[in-house]
N, C-alpha and C. Protein backbone atom coordinates (compact mmCIF):
# COMPACT_ATOMS: atom_id res chain seq x y z
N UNK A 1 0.84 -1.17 0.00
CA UNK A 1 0.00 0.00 0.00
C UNK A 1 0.89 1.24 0.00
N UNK A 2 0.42 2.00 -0.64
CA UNK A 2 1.42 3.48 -1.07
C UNK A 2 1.22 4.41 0.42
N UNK A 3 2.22 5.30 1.01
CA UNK A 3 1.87 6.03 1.34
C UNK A 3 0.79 7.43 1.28
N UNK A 4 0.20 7.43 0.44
CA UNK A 4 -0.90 8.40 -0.07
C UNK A 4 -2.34 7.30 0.32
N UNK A 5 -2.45 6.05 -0.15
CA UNK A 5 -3.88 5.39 0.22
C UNK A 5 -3.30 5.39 1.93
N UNK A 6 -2.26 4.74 2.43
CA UNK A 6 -2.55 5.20 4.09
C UNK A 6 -2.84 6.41 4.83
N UNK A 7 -2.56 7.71 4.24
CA UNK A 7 -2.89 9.21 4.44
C UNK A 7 -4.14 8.86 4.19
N UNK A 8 -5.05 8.44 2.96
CA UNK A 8 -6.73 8.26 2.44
C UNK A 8 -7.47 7.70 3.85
N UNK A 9 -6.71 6.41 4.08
CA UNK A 9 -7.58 5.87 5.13
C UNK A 9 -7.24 6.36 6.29
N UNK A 10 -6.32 6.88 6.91
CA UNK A 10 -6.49 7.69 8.16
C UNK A 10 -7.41 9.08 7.76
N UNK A 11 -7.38 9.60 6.92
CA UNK A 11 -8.02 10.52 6.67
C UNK A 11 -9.95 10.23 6.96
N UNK A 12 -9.86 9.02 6.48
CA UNK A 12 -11.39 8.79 6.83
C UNK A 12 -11.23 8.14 7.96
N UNK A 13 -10.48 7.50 8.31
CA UNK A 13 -10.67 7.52 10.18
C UNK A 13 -10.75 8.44 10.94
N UNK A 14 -10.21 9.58 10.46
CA UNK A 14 -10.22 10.82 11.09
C UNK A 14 -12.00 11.63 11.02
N UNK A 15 -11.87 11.29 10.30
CA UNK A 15 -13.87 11.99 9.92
C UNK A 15 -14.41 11.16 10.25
N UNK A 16 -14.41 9.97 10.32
CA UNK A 16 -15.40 8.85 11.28
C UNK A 16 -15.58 9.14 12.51
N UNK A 17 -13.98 9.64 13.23
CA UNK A 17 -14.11 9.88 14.61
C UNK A 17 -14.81 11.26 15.00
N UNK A 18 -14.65 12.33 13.94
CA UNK A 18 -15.10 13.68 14.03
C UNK A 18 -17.02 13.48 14.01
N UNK A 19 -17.34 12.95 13.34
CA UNK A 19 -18.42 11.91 12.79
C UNK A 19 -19.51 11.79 14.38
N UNK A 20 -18.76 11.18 14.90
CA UNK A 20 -19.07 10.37 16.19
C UNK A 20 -18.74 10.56 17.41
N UNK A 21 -18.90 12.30 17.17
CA UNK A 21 -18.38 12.67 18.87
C UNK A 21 -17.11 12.95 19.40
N UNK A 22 -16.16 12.20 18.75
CA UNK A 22 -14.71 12.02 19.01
C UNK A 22 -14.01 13.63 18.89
N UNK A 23 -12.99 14.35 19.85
CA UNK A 23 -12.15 15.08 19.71
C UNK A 23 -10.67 14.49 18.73
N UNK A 24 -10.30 15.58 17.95
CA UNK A 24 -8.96 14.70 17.42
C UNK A 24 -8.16 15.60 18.35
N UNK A 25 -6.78 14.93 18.71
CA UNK A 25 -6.24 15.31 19.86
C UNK A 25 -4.78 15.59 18.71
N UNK A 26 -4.51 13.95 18.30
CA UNK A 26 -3.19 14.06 17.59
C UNK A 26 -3.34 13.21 16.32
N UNK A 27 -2.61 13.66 15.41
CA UNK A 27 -2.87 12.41 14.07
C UNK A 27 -1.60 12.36 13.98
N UNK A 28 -0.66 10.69 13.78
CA UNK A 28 0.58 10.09 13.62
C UNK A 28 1.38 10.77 14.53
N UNK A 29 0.85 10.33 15.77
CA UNK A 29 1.87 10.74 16.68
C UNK A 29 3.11 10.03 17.04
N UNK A 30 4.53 10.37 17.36
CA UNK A 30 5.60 9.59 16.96
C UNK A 30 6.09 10.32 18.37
N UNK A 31 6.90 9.31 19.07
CA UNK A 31 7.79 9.02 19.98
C UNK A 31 8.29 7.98 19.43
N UNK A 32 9.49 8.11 20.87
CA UNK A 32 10.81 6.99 21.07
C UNK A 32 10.09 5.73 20.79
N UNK A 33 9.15 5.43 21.65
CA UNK A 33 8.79 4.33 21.21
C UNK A 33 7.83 3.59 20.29
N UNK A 34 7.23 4.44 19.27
CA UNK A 34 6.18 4.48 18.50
C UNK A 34 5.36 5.21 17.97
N UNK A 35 4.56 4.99 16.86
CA UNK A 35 3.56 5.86 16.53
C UNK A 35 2.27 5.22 16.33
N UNK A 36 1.16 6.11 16.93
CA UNK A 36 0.05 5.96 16.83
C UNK A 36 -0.60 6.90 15.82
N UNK A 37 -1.44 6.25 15.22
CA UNK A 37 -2.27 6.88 14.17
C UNK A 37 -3.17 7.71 14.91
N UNK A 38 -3.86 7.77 15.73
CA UNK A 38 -4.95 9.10 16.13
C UNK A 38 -5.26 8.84 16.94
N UNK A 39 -5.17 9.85 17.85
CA UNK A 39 -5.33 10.04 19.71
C UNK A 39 -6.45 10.75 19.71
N UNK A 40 -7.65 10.30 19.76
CA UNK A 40 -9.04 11.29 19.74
C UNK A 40 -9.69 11.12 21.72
N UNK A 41 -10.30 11.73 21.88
CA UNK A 41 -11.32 11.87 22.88
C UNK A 41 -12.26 11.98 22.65
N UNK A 42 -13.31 11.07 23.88
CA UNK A 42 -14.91 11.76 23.58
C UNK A 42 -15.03 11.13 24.83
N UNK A 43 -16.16 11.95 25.41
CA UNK A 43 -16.26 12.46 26.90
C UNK A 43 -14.86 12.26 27.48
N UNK A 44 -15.22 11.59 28.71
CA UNK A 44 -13.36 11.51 29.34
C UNK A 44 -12.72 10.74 29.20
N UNK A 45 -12.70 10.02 27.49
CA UNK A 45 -11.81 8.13 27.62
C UNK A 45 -11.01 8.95 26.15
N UNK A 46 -9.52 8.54 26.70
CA UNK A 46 -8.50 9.17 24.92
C UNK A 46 -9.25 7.87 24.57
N UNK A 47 -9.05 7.76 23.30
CA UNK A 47 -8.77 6.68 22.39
C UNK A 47 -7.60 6.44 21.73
N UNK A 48 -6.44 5.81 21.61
CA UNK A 48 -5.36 5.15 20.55
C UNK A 48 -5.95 4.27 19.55
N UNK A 49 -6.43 4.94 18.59
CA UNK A 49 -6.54 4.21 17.18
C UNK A 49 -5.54 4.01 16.46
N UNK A 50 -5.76 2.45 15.81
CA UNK A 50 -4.74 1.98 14.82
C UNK A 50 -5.49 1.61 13.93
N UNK A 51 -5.05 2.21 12.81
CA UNK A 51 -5.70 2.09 11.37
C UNK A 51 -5.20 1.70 10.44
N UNK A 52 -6.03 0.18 9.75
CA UNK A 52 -5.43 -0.81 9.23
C UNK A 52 -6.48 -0.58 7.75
N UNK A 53 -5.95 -1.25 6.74
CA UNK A 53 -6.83 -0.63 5.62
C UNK A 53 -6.49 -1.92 4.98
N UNK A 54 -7.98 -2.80 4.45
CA UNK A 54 -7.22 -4.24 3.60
C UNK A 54 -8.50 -4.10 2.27
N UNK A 55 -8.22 -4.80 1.31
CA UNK A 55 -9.15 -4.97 0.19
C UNK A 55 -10.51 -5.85 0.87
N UNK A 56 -10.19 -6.49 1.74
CA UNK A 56 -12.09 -6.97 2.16
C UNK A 56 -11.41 -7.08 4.06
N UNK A 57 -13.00 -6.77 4.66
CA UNK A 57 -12.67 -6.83 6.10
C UNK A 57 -12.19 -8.12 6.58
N UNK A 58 -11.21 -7.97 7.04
CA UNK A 58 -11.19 -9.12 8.00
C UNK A 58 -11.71 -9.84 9.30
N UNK A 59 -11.86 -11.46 9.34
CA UNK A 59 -12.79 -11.68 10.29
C UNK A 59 -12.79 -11.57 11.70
N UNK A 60 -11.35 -11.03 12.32
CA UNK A 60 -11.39 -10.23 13.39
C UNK A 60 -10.04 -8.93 13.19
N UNK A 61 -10.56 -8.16 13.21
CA UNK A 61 -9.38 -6.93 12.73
C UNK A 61 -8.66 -6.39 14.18
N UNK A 62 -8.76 -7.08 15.43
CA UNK A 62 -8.01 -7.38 16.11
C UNK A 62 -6.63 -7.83 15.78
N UNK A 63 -6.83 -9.26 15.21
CA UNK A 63 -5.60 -9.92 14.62
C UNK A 63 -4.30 -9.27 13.92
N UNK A 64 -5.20 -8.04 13.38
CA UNK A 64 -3.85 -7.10 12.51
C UNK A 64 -3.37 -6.35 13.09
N UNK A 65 -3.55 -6.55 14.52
CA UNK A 65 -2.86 -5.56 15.40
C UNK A 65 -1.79 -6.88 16.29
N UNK A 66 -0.87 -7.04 15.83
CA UNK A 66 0.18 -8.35 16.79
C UNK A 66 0.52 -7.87 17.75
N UNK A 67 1.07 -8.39 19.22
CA UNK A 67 1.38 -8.35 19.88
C UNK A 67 2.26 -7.28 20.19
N UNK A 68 3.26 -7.49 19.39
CA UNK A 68 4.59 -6.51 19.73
C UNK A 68 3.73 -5.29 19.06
N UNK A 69 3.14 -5.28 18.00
CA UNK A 69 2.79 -3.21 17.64
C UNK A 69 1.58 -3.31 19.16
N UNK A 70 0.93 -4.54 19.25
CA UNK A 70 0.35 -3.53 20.74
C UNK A 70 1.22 -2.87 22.18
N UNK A 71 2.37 -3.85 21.86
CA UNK A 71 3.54 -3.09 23.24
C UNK A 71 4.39 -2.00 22.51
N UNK A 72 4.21 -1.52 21.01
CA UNK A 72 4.75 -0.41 20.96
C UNK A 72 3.39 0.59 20.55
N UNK A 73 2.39 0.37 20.96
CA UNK A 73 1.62 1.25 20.57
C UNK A 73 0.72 1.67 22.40
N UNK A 74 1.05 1.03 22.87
CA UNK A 74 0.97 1.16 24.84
C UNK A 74 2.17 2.14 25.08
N UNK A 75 3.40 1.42 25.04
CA UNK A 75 4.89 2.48 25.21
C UNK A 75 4.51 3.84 24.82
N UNK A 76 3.64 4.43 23.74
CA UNK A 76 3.67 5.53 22.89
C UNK A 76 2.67 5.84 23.73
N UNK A 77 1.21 5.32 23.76
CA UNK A 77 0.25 6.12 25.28
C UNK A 77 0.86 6.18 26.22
N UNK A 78 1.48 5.69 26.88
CA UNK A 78 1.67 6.13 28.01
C UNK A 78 2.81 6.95 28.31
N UNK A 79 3.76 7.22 27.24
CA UNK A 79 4.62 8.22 27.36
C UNK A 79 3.33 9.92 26.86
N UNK A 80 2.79 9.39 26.05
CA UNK A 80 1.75 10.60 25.38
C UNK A 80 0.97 10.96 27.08
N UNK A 81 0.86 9.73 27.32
CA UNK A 81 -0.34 10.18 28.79
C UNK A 81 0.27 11.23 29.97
N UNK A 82 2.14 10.50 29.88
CA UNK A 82 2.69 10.72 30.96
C UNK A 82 2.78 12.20 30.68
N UNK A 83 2.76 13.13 28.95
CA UNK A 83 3.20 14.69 29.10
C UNK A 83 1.75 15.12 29.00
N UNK A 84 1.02 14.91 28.88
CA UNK A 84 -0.50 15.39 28.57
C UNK A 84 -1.68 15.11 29.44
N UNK A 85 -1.40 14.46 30.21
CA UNK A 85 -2.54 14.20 31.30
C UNK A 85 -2.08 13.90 32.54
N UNK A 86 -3.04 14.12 33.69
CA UNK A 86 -2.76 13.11 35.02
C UNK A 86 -3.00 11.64 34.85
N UNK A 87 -1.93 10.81 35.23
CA UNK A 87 -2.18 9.32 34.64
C UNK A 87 -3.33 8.51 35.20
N UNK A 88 -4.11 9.43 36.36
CA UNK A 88 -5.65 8.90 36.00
C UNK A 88 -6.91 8.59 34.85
N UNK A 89 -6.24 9.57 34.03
CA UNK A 89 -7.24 9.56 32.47
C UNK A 89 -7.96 7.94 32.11
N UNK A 90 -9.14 7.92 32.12
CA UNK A 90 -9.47 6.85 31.64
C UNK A 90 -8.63 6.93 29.46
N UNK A 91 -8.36 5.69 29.06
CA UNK A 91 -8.16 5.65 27.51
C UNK A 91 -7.90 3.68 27.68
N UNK A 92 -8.31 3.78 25.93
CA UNK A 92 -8.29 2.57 24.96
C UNK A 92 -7.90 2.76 24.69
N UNK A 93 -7.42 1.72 23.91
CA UNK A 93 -6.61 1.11 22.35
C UNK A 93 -7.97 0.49 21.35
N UNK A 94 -8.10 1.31 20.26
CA UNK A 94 -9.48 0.80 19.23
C UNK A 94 -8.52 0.20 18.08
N UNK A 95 -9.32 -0.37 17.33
CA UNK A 95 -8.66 -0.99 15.92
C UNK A 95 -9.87 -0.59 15.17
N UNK A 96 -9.28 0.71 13.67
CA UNK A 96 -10.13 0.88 12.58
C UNK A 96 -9.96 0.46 11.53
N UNK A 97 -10.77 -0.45 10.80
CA UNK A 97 -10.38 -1.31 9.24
C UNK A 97 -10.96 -0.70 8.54
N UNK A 98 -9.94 0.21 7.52
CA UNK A 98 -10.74 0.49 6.37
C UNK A 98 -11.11 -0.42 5.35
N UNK A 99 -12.01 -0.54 4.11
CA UNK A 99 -11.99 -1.07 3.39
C UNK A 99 -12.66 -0.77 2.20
N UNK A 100 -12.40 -0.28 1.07
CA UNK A 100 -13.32 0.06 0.12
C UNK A 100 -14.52 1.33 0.57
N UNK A 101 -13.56 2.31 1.59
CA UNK A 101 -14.53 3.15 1.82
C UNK A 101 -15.52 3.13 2.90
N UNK A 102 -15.14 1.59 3.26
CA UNK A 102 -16.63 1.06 4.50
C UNK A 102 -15.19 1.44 6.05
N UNK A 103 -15.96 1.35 7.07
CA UNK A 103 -15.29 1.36 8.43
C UNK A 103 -15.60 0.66 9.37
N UNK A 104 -15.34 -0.60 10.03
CA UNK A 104 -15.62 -1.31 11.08
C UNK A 104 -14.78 -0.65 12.38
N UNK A 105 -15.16 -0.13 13.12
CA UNK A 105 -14.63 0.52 14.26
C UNK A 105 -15.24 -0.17 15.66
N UNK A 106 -13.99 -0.66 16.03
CA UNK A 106 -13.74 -1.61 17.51
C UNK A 106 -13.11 -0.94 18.41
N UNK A 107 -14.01 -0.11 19.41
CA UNK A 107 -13.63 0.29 20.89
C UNK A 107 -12.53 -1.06 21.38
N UNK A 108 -12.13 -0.10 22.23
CA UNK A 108 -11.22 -1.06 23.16
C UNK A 108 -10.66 -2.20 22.89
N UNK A 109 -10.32 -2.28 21.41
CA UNK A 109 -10.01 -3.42 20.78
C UNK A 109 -8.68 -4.22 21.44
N UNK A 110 -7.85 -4.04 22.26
CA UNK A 110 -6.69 -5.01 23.21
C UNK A 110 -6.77 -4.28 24.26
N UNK A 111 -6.05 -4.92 25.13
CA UNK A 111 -5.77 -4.33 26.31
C UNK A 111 -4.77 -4.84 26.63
N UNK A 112 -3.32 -4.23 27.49
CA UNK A 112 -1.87 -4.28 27.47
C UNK A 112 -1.79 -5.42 28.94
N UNK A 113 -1.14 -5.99 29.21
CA UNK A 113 -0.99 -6.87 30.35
C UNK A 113 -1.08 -6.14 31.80
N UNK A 114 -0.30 -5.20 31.14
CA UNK A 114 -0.21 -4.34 33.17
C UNK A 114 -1.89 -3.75 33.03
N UNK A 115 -2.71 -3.41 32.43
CA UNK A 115 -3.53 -3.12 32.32
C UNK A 115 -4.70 -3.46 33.73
């Protein structure tokens, strides 16, 4: 996938979340230890979305999120949490699949071990 269709589909992740209440906070946010595609809020929970884009949905779009990008995509909240919030903040980790324009969007799609 080209860099320009991954700009496309965060771009409509980004208006899905605008869509639905969501604050956008940060888009491709990058630290030491990672980057997350879009740090939105709505009421008091961040969200860490990761946005995955395939030619047909997959049957759990969990799966395209492996293990290790979920411990570098935790490392990156919680360094983001540690300059931007009191580390009380309620936040998730969601998984968004684009596909042909459609969006399956999964709240709280993992959760990190120390969790």
């Amino acid at each position: 996938m080209s860099r320009a269709q991954g700009m496309a589909g965060e771009e409509l992740a980004a208006q899905y979340c605008s869509n639905n209440g969501y604050s956008i906070l940060e888009r491709n946010f990058r630290s030491a230890y990672g980057e997350i595609d879009i740090i939105a809020k709505k009421k008091d929970v961040i969200s860490f979305i990761e946005v995955k884009q395939r030619a047909v949905f997959w049957h759990d779009p969990t799966e395209l999120v492996p293990f290790a990008k979920q411990q570098k995509i935790g490392a990156a909240a919680r360094y983001y949490i540690a300059h931007h919030y009191d580390a009380c903040i309620s936040y998730q980790f969601d998984v968004m699949l684009i596909s042909n324009g459609s969006i399956m969007h999964i709240p709280d799609a993992f959760r990190l071990n120390d969790e």
